[in-house]
N, C-alpha and C. Protein backbone atom coordinates (compact mmCIF):
# COMPACT_ATOMS: atom_id res chain seq x y z
N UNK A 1 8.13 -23.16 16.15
CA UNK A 1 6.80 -22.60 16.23
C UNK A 1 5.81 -23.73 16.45
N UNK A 2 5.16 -23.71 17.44
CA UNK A 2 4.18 -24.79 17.56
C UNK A 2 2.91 -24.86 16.79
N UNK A 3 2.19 -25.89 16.50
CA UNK A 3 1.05 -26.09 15.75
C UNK A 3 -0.27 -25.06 16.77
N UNK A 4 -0.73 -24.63 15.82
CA UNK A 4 -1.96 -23.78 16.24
C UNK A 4 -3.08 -24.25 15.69
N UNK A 5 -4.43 -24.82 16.59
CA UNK A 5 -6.16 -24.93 15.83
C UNK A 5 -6.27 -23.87 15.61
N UNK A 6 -7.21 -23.94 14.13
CA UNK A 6 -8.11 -22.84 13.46
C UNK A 6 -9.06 -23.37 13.52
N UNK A 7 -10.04 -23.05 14.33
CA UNK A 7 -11.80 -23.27 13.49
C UNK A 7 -11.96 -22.74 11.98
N UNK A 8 -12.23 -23.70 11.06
CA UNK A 8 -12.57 -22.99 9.86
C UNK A 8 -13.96 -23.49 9.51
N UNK A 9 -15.07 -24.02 10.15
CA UNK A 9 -16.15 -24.45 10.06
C UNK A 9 -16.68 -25.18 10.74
N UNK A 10 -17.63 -25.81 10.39
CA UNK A 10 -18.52 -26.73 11.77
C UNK A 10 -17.95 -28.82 11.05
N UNK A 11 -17.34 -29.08 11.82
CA UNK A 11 -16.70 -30.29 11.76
C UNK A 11 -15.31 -29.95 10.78
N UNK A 12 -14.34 -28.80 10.80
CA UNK A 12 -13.32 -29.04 10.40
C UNK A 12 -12.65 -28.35 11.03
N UNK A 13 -11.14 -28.62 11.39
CA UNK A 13 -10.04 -28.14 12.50
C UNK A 13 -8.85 -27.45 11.26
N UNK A 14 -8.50 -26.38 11.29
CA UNK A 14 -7.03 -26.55 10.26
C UNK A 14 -6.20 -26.40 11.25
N UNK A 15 -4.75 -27.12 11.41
CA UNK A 15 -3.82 -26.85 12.27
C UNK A 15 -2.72 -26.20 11.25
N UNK A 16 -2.21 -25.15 11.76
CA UNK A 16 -1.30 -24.43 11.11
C UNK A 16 0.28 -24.74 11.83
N UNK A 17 0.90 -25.53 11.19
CA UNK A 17 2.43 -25.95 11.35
C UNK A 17 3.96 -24.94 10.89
N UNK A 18 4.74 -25.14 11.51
CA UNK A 18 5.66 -24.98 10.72
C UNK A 18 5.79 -25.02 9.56
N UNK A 19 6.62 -24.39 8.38
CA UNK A 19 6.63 -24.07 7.07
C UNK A 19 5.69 -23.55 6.04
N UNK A 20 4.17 -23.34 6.72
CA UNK A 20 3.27 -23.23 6.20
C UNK A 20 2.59 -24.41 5.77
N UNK A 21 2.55 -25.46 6.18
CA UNK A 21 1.81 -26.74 6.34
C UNK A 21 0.50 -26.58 6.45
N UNK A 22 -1.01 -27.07 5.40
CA UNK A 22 -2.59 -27.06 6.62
C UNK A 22 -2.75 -27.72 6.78
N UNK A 23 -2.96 -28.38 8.02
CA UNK A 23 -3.43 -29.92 8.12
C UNK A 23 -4.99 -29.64 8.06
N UNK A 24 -6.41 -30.59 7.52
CA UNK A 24 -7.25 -30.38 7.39
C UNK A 24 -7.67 -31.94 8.36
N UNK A 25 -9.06 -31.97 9.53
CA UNK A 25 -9.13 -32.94 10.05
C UNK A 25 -10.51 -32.76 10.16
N UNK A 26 -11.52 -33.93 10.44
CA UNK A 26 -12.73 -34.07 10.89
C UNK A 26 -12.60 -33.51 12.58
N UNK A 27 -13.96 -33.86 12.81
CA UNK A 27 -13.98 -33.35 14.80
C UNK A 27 -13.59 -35.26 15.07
N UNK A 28 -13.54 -35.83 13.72
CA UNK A 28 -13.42 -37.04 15.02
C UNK A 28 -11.81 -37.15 14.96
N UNK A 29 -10.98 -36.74 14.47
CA UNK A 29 -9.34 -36.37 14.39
C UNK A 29 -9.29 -35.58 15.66
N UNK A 30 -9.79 -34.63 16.40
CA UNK A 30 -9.58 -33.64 17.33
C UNK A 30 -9.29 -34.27 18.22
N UNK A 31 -9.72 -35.19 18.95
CA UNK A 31 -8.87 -35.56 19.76
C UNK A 31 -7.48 -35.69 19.62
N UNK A 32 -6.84 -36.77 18.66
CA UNK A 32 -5.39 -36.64 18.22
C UNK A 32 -4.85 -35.46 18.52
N UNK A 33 -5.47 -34.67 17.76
CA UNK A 33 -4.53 -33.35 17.51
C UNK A 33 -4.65 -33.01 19.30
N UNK A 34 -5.17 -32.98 20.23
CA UNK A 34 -5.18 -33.17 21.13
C UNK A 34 -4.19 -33.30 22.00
N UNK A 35 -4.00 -35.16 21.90
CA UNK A 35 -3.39 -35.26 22.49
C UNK A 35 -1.69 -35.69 22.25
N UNK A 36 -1.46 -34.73 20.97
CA UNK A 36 -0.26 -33.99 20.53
C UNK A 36 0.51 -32.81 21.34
N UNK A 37 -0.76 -32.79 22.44
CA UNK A 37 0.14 -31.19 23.15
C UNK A 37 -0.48 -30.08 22.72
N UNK A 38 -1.38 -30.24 21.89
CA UNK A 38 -2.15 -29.05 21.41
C UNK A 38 -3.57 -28.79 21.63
N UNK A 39 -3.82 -27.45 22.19
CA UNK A 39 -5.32 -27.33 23.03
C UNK A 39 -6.04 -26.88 22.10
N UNK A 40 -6.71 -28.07 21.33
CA UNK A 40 -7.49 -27.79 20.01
C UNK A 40 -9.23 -26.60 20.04
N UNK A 41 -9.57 -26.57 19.50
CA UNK A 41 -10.50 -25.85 19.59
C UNK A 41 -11.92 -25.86 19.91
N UNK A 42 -11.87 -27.29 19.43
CA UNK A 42 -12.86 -27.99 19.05
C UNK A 42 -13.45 -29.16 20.13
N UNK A 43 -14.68 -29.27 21.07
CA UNK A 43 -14.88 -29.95 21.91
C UNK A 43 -15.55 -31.16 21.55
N UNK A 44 -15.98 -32.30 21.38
CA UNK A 44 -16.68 -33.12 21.05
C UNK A 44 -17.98 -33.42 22.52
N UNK A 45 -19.47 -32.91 21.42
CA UNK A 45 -20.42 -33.45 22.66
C UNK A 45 -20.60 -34.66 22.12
N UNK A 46 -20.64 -35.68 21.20
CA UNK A 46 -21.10 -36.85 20.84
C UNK A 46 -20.27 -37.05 20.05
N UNK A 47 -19.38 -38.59 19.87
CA UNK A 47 -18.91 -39.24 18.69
C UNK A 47 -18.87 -38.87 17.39
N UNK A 48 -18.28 -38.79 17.31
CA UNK A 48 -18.42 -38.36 15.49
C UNK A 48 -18.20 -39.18 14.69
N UNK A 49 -18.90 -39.11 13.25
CA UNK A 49 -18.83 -40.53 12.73
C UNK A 49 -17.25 -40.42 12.10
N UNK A 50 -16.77 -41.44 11.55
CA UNK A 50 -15.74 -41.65 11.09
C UNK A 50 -15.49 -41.47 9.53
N UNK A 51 -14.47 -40.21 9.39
CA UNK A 51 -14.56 -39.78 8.20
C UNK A 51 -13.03 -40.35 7.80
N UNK A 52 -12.90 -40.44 6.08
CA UNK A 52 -12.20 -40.52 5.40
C UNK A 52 -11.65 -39.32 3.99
N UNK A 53 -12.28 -38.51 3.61
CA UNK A 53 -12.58 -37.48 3.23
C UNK A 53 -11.52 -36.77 3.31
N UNK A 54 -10.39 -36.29 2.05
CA UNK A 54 -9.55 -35.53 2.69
C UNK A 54 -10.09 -34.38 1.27
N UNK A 55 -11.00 -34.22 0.81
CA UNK A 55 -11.19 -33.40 -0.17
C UNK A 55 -11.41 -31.68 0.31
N UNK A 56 -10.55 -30.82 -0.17
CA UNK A 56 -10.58 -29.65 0.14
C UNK A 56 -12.05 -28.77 -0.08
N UNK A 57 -12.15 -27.98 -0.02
CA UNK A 57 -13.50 -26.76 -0.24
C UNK A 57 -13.33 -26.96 -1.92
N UNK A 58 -14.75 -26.89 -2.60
CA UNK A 58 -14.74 -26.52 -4.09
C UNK A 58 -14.39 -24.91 -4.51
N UNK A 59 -14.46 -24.96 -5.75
CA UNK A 59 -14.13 -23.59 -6.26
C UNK A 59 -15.34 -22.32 -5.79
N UNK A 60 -16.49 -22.90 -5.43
CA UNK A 60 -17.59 -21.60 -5.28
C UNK A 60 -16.92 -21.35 -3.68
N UNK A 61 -15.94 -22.58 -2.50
CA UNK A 61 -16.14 -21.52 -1.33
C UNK A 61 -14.53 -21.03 -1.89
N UNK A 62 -13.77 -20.88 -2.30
CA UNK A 62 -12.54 -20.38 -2.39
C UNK A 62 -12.80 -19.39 -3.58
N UNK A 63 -13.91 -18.86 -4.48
CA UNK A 63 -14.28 -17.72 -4.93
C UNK A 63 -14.82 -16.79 -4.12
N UNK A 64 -16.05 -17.40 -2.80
CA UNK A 64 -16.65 -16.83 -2.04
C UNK A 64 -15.45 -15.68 -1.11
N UNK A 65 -14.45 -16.95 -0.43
CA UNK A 65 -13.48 -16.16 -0.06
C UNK A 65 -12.53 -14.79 -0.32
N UNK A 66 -12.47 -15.06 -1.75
CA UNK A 66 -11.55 -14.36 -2.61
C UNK A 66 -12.22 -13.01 -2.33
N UNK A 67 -13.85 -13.41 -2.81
CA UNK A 67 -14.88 -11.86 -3.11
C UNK A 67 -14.98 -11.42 -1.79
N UNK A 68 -15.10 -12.14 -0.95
CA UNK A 68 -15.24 -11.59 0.68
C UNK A 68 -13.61 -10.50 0.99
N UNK A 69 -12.26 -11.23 0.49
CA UNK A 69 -11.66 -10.26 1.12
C UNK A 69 -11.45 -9.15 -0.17
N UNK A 70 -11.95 -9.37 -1.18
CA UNK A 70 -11.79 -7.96 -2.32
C UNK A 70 -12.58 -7.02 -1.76
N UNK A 71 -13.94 -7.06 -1.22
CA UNK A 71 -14.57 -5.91 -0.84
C UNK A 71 -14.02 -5.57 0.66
N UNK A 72 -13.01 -6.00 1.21
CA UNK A 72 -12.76 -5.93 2.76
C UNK A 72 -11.12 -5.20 2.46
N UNK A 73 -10.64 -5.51 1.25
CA UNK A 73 -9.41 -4.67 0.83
C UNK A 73 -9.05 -3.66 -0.23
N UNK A 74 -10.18 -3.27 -0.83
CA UNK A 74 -10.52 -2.07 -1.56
C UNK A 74 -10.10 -0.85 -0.85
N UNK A 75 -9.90 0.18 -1.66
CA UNK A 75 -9.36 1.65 -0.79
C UNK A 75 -10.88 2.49 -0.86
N UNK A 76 -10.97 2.04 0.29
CA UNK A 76 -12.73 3.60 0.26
C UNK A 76 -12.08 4.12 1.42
N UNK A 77 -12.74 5.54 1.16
CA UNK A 77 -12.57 6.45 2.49
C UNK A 77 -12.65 6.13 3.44
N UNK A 78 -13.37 5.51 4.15
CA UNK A 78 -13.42 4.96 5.42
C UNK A 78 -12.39 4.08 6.04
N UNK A 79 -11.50 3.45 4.96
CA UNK A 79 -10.52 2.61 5.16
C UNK A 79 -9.05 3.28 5.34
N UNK A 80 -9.27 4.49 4.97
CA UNK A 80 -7.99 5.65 5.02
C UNK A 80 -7.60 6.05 5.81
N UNK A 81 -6.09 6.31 6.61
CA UNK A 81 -5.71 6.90 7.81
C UNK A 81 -5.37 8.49 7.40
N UNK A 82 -6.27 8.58 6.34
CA UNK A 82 -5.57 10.08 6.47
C UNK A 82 -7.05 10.77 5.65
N UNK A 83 -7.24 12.34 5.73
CA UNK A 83 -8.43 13.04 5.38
C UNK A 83 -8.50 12.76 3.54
N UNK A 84 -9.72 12.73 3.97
CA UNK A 84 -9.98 13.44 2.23
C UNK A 84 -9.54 14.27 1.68
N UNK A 85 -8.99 13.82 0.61
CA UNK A 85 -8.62 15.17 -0.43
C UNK A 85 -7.09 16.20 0.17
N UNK A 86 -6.04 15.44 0.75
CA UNK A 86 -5.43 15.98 1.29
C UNK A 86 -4.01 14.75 0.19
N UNK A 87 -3.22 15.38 0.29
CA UNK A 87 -2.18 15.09 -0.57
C UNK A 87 -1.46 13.38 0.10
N UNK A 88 -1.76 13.54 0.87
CA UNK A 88 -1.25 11.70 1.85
C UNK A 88 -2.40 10.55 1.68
N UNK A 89 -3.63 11.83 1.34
CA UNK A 89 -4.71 10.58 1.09
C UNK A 89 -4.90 10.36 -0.28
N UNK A 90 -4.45 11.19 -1.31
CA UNK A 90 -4.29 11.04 -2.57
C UNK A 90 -3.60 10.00 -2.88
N UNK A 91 -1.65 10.01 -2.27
CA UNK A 91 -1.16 8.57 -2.77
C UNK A 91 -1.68 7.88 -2.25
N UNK A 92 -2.08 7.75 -0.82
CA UNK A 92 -2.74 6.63 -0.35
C UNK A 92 -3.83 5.87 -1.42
N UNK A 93 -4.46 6.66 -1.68
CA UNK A 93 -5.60 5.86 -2.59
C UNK A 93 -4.94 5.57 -3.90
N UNK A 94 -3.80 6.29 -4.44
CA UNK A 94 -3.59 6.02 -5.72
C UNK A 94 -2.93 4.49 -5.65
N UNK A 95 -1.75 4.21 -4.73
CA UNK A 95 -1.85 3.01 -4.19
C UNK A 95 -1.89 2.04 -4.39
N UNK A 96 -3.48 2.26 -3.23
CA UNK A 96 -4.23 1.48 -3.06
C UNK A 96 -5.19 0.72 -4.66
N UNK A 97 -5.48 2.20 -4.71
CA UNK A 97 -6.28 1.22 -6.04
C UNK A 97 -5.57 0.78 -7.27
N UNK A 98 -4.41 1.53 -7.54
CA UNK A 98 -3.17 0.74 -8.81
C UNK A 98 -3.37 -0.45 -8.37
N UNK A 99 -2.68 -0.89 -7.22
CA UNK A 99 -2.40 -2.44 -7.03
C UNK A 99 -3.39 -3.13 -6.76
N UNK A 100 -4.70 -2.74 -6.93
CA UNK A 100 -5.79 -3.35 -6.85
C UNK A 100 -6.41 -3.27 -8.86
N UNK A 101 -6.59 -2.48 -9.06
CA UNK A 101 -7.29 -2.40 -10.61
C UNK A 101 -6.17 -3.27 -11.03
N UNK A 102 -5.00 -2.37 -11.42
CA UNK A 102 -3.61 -3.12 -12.27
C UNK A 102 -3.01 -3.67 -12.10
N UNK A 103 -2.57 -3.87 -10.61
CA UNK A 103 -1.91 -4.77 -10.47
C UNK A 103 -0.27 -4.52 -10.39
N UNK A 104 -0.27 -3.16 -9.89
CA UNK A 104 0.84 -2.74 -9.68
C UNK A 104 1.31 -2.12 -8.44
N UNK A 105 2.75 -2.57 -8.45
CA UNK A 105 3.51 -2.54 -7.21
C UNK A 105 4.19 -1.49 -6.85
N UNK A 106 5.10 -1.72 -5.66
CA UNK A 106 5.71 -0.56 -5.29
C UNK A 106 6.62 0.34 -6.15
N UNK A 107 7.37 -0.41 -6.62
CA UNK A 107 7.95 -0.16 -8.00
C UNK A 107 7.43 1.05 -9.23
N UNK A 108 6.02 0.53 -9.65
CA UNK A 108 5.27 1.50 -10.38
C UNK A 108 4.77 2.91 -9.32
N UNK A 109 4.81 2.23 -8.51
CA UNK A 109 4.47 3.51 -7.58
C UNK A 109 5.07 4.35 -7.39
N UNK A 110 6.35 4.42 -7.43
CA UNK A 110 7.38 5.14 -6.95
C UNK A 110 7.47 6.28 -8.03
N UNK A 111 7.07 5.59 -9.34
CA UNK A 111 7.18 6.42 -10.63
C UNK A 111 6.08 7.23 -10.72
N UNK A 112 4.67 7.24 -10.53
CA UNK A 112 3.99 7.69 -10.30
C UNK A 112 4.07 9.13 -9.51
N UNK A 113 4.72 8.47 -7.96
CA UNK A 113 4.57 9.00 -7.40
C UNK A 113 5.64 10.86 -7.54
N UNK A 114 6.57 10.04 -8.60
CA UNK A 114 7.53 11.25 -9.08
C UNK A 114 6.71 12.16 -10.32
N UNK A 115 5.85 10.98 -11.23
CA UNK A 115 5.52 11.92 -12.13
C UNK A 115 4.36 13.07 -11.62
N UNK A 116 3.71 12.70 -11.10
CA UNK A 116 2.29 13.50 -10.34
C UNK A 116 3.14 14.37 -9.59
N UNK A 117 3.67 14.61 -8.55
CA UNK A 117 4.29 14.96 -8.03
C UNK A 117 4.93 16.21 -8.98
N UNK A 118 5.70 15.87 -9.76
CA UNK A 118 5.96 17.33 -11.09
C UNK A 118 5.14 18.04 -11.73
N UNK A 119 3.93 17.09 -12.21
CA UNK A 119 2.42 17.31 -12.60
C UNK A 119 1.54 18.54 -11.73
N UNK A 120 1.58 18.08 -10.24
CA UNK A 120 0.80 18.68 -9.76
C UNK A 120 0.80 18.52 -8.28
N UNK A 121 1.73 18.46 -7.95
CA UNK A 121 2.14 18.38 -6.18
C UNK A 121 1.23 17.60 -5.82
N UNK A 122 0.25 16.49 -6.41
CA UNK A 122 -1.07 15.36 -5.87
C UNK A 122 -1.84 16.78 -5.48
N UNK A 123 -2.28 17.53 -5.85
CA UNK A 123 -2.86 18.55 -5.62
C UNK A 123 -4.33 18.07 -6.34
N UNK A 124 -5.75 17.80 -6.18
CA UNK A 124 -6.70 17.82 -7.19
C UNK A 124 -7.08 19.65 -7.49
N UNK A 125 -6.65 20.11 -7.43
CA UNK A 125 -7.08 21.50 -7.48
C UNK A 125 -5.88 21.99 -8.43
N UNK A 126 -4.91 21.71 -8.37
CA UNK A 126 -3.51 22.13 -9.43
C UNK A 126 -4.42 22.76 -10.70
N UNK A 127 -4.16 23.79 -11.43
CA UNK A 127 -4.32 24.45 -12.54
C UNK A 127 -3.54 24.94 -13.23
N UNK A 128 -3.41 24.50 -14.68
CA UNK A 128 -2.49 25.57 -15.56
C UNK A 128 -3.20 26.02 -16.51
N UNK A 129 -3.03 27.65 -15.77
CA UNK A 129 -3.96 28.56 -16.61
C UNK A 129 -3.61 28.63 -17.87
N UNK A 130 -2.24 28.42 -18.33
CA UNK A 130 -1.55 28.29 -19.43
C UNK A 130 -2.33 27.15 -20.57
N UNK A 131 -2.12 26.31 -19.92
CA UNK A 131 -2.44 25.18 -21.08
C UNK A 131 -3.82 24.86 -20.47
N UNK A 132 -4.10 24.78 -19.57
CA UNK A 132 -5.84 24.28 -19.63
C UNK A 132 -5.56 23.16 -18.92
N UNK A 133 -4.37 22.60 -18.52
CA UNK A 133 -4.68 20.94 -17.59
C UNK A 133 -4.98 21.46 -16.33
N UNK A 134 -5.82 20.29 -15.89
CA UNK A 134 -6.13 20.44 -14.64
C UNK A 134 -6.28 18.90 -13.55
N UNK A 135 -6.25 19.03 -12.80
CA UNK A 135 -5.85 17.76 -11.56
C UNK A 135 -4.74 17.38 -11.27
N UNK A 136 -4.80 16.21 -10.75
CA UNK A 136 -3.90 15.39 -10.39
C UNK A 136 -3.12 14.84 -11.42
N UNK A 137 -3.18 14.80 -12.38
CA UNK A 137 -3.11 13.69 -13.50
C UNK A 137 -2.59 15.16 -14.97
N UNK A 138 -3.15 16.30 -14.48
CA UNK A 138 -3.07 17.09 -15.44
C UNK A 138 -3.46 17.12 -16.51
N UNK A 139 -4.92 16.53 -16.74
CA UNK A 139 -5.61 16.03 -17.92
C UNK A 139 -5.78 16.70 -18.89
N UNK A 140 -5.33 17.51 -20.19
CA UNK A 140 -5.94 18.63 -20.70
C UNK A 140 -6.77 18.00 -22.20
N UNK A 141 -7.99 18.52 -22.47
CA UNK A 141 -8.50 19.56 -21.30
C UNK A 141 -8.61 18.85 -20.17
N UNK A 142 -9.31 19.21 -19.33
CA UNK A 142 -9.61 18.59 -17.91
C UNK A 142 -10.95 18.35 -17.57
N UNK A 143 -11.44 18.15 -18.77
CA UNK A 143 -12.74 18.02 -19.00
C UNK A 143 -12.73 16.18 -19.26
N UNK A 144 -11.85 15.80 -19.86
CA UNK A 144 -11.57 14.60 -20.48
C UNK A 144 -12.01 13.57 -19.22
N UNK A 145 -11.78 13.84 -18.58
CA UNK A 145 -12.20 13.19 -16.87
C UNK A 145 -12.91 12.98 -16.37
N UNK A 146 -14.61 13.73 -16.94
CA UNK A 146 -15.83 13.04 -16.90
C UNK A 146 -16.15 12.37 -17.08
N UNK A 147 -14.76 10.85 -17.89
CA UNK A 147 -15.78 9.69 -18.39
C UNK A 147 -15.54 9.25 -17.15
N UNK A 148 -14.60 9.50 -15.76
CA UNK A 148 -14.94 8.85 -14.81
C UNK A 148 -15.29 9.03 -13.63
N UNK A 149 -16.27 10.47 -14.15
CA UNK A 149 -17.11 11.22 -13.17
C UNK A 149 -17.49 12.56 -12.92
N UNK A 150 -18.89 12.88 -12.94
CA UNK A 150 -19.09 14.62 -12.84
C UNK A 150 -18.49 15.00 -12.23
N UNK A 151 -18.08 14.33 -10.96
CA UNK A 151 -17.18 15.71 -10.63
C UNK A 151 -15.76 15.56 -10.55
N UNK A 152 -15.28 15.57 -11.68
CA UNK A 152 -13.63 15.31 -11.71
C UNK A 152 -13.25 16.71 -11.81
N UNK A 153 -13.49 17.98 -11.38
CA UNK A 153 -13.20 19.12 -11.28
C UNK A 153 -12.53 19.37 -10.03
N UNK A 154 -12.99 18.08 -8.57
CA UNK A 154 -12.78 18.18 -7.41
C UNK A 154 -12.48 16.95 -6.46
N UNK A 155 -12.57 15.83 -7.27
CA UNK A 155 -12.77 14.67 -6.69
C UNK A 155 -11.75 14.36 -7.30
N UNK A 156 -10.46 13.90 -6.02
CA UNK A 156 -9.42 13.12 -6.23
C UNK A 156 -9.49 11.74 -6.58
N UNK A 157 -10.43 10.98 -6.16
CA UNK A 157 -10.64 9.59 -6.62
C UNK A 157 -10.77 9.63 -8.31
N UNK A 158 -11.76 10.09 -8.55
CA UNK A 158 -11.88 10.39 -9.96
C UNK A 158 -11.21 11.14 -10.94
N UNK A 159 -10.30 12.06 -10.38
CA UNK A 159 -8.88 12.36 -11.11
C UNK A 159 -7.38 11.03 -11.40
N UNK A 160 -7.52 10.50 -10.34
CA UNK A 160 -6.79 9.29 -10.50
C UNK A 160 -6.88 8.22 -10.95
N UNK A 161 -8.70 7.89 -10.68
CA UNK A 161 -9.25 6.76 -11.59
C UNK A 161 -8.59 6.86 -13.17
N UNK A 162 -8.82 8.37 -13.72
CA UNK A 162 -8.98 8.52 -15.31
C UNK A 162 -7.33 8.45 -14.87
N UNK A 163 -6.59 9.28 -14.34
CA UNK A 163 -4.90 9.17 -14.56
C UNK A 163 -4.50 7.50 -14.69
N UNK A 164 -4.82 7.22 -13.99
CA UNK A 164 -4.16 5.48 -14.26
C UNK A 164 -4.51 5.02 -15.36
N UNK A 165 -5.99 5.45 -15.86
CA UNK A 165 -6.30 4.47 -16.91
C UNK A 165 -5.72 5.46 -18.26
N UNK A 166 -5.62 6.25 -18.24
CA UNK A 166 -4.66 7.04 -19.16
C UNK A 166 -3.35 6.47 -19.17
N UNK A 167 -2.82 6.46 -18.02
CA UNK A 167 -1.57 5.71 -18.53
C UNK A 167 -1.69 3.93 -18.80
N UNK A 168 -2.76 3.76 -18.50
CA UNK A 168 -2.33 2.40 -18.78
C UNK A 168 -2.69 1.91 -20.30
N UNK A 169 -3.70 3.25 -20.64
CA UNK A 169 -3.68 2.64 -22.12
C UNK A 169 -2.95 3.11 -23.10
N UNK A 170 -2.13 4.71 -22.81
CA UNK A 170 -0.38 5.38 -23.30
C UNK A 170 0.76 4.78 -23.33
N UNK A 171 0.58 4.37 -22.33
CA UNK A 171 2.15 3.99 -21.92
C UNK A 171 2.37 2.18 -21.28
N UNK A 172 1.26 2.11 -20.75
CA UNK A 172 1.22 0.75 -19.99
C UNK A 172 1.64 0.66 -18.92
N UNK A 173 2.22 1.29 -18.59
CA UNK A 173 2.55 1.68 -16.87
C UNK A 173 3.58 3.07 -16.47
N UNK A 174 2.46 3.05 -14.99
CA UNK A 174 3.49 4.73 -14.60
C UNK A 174 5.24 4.57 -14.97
N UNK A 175 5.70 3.76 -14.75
CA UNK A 175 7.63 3.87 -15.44
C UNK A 175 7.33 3.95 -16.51
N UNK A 176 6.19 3.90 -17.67
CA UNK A 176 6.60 4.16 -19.41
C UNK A 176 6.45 5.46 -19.02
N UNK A 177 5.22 6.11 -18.75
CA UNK A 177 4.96 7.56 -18.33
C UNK A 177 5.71 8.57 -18.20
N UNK A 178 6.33 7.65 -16.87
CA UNK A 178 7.96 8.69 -16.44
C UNK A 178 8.82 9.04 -17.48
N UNK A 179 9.20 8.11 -17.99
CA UNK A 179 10.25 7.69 -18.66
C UNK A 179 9.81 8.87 -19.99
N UNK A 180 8.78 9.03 -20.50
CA UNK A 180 8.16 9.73 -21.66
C UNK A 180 8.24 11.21 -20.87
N UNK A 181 7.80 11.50 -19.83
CA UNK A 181 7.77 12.39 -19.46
C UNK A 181 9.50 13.52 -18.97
N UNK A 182 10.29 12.37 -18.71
CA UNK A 182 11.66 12.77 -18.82
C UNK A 182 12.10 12.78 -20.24
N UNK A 183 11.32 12.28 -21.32
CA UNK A 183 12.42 12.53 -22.52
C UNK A 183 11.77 13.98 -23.11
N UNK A 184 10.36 13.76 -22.92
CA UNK A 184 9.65 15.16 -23.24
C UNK A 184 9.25 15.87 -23.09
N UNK A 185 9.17 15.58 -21.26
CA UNK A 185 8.87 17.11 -20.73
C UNK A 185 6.90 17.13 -20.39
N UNK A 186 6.79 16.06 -20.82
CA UNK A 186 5.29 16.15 -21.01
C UNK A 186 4.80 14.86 -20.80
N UNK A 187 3.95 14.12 -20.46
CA UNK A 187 3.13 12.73 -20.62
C UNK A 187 1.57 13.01 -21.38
């Protein structure tokens, strides 16, 4: 795989190598990288002074970064390949935002995706006239769900918000859930 320039700012080149290597260089290095065989990015109109400097970005631009791609990888509607409120956009978001709030993987997902699924077909509309649960999550009452929003009567985001955080403070994760829910029939 050959070395590739990145512009990552105004006087710095990253060349991306084999193994995952960064090389970090001034514009007055660009030439070199140059005339390595590689059609750098970076043009020089005037000399550049001569740097020594191999010190990386501080912690405020590699926080900046971090916060730039958290709001660019969050699950909002707009980011969804599938409709609102429709059972593909339900796991989709459930997901999405587990492995974003908690920090959980495909793994927990899978369990989830079995327990809800018995719960309530990812249905936000599911009702048991019987016992009084209602949503996604089967909250009973189903009132309990307003702490994470008026309208958790209809709003799948907010049925799932409270389901996760229900299990995460029951059980600690969707596999304890399952697992409770196969010995008893119930979570």
């Amino acid at each position: 795989m050959p070395a590739r320039p990145i512009r990552v700012g105004i006087g710095v080149l990253a060349v991306a190598v084999p193994a995952t290597v960064l090389l970090f260089a001034t514009q007055s290095a660009a030439p070199a990288v140059e005339s390595i065989g590689v059609a750098a990015s970076v043009k020089l109109s005037a000399p550049a002074q001569k740097s020594t400097s191999t010190a990386l970005p501080g912690p405020k631009v590699w926080r900046a970064a971090a916060d730039h791609a958290d709001r660019h990888q969050r699950a909002t509607r707009s980011a969804s390949p599938y409709e609102f409120g429709t059972v593909a956009y339900n796991k989709w978001f459930a997901r999405a935002y587990m492995q974003q709030k908690y920090g959980w993987g495909a793994d927990q997902f899978s369990a989830l995706e079995q327990l809800w699924q018995r719960e309530s077909g990812w249905s936000q509309h599911a009702h048991n006239s019987s016992s009084g649960a209602h949503g996604i999550p089967q909250a009973l009452p189903g009132s309990k769900m307003g702490s994470h929003g008026a309208d958790w009567a209809t709003n799948p985001e907010t049925q799932i918000k409270w389901g996760l955080s229900y299990i995460d403070a029951v059980y600690g994760s969707p596999a304890g859930a399952l697992a409770s829910s196969h010995s008893r029939g119930w979570y």
